[in-house]
Protein backbone atom coordinates (compact mmCIF):
# COMPACT_ATOMS: atom_id res chain seq x y z
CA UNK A 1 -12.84 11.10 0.97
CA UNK A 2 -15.62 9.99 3.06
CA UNK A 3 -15.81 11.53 6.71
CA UNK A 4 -16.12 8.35 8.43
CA UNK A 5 -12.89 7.11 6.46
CA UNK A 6 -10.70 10.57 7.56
CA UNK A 7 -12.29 9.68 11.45
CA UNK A 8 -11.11 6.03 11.22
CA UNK A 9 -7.90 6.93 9.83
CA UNK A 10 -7.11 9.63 12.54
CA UNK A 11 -9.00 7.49 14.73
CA UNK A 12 -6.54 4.48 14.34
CA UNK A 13 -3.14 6.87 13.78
CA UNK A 14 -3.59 8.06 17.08
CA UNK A 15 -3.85 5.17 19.04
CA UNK A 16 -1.38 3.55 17.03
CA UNK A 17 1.00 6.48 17.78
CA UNK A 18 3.27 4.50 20.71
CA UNK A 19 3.53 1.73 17.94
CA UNK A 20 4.53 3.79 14.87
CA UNK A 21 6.62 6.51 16.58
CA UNK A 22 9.39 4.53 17.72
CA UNK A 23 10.03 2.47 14.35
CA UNK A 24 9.86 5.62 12.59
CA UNK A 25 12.78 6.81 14.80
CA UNK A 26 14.36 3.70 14.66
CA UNK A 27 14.28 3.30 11.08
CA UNK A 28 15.51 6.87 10.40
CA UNK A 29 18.04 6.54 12.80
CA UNK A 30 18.80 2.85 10.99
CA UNK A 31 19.01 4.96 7.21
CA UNK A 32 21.79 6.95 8.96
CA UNK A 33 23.96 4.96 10.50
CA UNK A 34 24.19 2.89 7.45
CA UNK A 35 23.64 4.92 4.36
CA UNK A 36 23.66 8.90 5.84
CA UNK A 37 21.95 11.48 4.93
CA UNK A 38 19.31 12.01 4.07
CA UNK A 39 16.98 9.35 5.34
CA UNK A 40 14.03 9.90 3.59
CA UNK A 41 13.59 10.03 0.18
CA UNK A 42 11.10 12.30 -1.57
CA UNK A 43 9.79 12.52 -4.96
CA UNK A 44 6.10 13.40 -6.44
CA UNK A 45 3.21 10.75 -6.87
CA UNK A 46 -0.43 11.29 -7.47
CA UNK A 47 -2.41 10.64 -4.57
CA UNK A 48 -6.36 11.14 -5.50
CA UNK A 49 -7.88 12.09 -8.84
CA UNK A 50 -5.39 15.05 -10.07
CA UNK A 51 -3.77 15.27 -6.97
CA UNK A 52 -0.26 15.21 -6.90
CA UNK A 53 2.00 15.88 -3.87
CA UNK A 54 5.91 15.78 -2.61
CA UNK A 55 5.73 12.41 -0.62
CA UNK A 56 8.39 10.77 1.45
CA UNK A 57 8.93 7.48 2.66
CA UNK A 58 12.35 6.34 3.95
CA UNK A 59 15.22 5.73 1.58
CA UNK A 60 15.23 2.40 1.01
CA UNK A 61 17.66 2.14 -1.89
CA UNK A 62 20.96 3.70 -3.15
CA UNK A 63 21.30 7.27 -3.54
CA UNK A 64 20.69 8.88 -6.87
CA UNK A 65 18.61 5.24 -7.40
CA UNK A 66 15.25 6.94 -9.04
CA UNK A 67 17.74 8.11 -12.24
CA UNK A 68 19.08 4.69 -12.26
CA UNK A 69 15.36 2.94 -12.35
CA UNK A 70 12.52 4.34 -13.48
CA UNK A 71 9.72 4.34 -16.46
CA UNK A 72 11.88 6.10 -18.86
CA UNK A 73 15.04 4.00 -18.38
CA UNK A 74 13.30 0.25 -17.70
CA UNK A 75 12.18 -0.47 -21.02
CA UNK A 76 8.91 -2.04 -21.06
CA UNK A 77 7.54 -5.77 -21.16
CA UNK A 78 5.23 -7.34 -19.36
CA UNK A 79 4.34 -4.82 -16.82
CA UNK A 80 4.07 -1.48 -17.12
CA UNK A 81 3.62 -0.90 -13.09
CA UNK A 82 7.26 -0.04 -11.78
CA UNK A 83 8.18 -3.42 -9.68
CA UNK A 84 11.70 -3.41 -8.78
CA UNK A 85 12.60 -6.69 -7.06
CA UNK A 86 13.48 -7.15 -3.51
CA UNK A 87 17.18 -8.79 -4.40
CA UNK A 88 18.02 -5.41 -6.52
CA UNK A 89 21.38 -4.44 -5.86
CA UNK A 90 19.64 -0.82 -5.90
CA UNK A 91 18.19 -1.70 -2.55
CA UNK A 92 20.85 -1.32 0.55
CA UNK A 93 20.74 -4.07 3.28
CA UNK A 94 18.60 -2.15 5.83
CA UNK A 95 16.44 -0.70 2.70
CA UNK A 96 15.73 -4.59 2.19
CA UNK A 97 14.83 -5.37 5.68
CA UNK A 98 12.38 -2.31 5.55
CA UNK A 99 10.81 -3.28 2.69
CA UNK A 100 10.59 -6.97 3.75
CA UNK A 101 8.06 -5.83 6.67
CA UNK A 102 6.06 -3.04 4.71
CA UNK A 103 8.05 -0.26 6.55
CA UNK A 104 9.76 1.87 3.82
CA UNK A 105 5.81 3.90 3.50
CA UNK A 106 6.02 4.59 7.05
CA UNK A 107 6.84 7.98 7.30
CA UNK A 108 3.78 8.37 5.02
CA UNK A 109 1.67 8.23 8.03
CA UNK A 110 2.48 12.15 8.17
CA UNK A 111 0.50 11.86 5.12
CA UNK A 112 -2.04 10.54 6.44
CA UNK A 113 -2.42 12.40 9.37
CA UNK A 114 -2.63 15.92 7.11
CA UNK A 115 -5.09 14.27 5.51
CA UNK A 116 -3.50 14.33 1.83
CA UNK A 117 -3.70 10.20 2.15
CA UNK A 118 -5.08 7.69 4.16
CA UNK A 119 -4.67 4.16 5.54
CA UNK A 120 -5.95 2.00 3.69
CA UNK A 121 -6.04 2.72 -0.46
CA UNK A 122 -3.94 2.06 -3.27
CA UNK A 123 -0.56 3.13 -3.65
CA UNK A 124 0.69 6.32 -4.85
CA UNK A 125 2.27 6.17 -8.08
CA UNK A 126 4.36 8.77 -10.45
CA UNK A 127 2.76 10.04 -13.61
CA UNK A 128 5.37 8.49 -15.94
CA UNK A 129 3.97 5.29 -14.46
CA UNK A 130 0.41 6.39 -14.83
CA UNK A 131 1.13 7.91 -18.12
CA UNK A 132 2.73 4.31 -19.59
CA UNK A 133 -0.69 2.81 -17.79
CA UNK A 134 -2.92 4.63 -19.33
CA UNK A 135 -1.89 3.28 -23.07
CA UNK A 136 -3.42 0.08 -22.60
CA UNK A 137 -5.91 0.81 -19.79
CA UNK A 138 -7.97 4.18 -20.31
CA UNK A 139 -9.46 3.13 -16.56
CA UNK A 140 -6.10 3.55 -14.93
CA UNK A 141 -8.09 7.27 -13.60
CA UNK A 142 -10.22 5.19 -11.81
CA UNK A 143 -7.78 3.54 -9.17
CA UNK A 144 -7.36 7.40 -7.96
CA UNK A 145 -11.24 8.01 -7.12
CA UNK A 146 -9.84 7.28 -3.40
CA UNK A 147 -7.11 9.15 -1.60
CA UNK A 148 -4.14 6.89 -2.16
CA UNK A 149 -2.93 4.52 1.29
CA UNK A 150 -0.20 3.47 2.90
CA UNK A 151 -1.70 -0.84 2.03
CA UNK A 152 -4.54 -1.61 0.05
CA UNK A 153 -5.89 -5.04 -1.47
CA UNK A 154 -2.42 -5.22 -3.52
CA UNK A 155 -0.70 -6.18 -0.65
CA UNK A 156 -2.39 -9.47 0.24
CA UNK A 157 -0.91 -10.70 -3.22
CA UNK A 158 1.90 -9.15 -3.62
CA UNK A 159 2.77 -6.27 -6.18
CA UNK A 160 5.39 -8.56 -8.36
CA UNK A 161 2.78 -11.53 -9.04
CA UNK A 162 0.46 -9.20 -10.47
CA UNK A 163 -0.37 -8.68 -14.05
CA UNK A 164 -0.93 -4.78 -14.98
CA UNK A 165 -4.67 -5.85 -15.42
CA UNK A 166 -5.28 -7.85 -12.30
CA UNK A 167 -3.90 -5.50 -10.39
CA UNK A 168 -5.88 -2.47 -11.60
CA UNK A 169 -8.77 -4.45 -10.96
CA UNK A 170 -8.44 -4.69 -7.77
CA UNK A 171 -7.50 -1.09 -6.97
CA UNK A 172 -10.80 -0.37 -8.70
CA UNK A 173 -12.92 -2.55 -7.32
CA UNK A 174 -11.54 -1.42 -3.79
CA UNK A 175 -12.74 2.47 -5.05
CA UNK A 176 -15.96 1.34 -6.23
CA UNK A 177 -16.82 -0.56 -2.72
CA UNK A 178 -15.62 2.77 -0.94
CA UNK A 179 -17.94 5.25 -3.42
CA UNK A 180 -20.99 2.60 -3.24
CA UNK A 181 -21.55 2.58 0.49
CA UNK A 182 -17.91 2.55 2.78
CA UNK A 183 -17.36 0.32 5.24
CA UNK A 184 -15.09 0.62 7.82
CA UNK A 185 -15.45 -2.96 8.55
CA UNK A 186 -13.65 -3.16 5.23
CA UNK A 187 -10.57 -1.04 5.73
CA UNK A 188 -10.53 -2.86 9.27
CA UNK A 189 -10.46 -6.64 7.43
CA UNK A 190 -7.86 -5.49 5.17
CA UNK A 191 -5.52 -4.17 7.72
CA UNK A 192 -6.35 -7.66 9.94
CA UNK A 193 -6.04 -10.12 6.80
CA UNK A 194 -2.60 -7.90 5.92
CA UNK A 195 -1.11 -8.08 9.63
CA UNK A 196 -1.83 -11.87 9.44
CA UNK A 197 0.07 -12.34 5.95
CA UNK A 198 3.60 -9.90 7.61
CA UNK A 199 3.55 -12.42 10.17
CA UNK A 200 2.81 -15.74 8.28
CA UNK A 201 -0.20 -16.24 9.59
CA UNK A 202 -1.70 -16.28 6.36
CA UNK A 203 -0.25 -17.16 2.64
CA UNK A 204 -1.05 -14.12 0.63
CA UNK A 205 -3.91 -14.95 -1.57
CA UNK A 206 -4.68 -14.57 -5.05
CA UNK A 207 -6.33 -11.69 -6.81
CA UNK A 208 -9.50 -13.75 -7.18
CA UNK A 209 -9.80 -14.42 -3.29
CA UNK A 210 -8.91 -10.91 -2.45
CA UNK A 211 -11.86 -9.45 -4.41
CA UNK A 212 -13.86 -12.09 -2.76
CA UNK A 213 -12.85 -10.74 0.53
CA UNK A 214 -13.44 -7.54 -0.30
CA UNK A 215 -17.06 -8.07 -1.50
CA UNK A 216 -17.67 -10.29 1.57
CA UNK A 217 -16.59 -7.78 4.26
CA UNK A 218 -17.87 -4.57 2.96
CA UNK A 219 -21.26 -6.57 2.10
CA UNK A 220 -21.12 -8.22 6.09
CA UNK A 221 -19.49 -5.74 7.59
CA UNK A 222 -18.59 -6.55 11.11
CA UNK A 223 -20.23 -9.48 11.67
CA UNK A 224 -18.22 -11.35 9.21
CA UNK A 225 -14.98 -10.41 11.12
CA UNK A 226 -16.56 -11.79 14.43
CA UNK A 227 -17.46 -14.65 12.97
CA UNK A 228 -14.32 -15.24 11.40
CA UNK A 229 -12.11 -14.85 14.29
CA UNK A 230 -14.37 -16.88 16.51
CA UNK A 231 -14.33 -19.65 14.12
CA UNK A 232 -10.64 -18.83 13.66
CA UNK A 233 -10.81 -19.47 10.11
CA UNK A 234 -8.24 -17.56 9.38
CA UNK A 235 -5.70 -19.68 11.59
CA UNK A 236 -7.02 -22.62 9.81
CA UNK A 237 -6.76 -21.79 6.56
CA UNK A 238 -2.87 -20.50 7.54
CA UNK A 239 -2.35 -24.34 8.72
């Protein structure tokens, strides 16, 4: 991983600290009190080229859920991603909420802070999902050539619209910016544009404007977000 990416990303945790500490007590203490112990749930994902570690986030479904759902037992179609909708009745009420504002990675901010992810990348995933992946696209390695993140360019279209090959596409080109010359500016637009689309600011875009972003910002760098917030484009375009 870059330096200047592990800076910005301890950089940014620690200031955000008075933000994300209390909703990560909150939500554990939410997991609890509805669906007890334990709060968290941990399995293993790959997080950068080989990589693989024991990551948590908090448990956001029903116990025992992952032998329930997962690559071997949700046969194939369309997508061979692992999207389990929102309205599951795998997913408890207060696993819903959490997932409704981007909070079951949270506690993945531990993560970040030992430096085995960072903020901004694409998702960790299991190898059964990588494994089913890699049938159709032999590129799937390249998605991992940066540290997985708690968001990345996914989220600005949402995961379930996606097709397989969209989707690696834009975890690729994301990569491919960071390995040609990365940007902070970049990782700083994609947590701004993201922020604006939790709170409706901003419909979430399609896969061809979010590679457009992407391009533009790491190509522009920081003027490009000055200019856009002065001009407030990005309230305009949300009316």
């Amino acid at each position: 991983m870059p330096r200047t990416k592990r800076l910005f990303d301890l950089a940014l945790t620690l200031l955000a600290a008075p933000l994300w500490l209390p909703l990560l007590a909150a939500g554990t203490l939410a997991v609890l009190v509805s669906s007890g112990w334990p709060p968290f749930y941990v399995s293993t994902r790959r997080v950068y080229r080989p990589q693989a570690i024991r990551l948590m986030k908090f448990r956001a479904m029903v116990k025992n859920a992952d032998r329930i759902a997962n690559r071997k037992t949700i046969p194939v179609t369309n997508q061979r991603f692992l999207n389990i909708p929102r309205d599951s009745s795998l997913y408890t009420p207060v696993g819903r909420w959490l997932e409704r504002f981007f909070l079951t990675e949270l506690p993945q901010i531990l993560h970040v802070l030992a430096g085995q992810m960072t903020i901004v990348g694409n998702r960790p995933l299991p190898e059964s999902v990588i494994d089913e992946l890699r049938t159709r696209h032999p590129d799937v390695e390249d998605r991992f050539a940066v540290r997985s993140g708690l968001m990345g360019p996914v989220q600005l279209v949402g995961r379930e619209v996606l097709a397989d090959d969209a989707r690696l596409k834009l975890e690729i080109t994301y990569c491919r910016l960071c390995a040609e010359s990365y940007s902070i500016q970049l990782d700083l637009a994609l947590l701004m544009h993201t922020a604006l689309v939790l709170i409706r600011a901003l419909p979430q875009r399609s896969a061809d404007e979010v590679e457009a972003l992407m391009r533009r910002y790491a190509r522009g760098g920081l003027r490009v977000i000055v200019k856009e917030v002065r001009e407030a484009k990005v309230w305009n375009r949300a009316g």
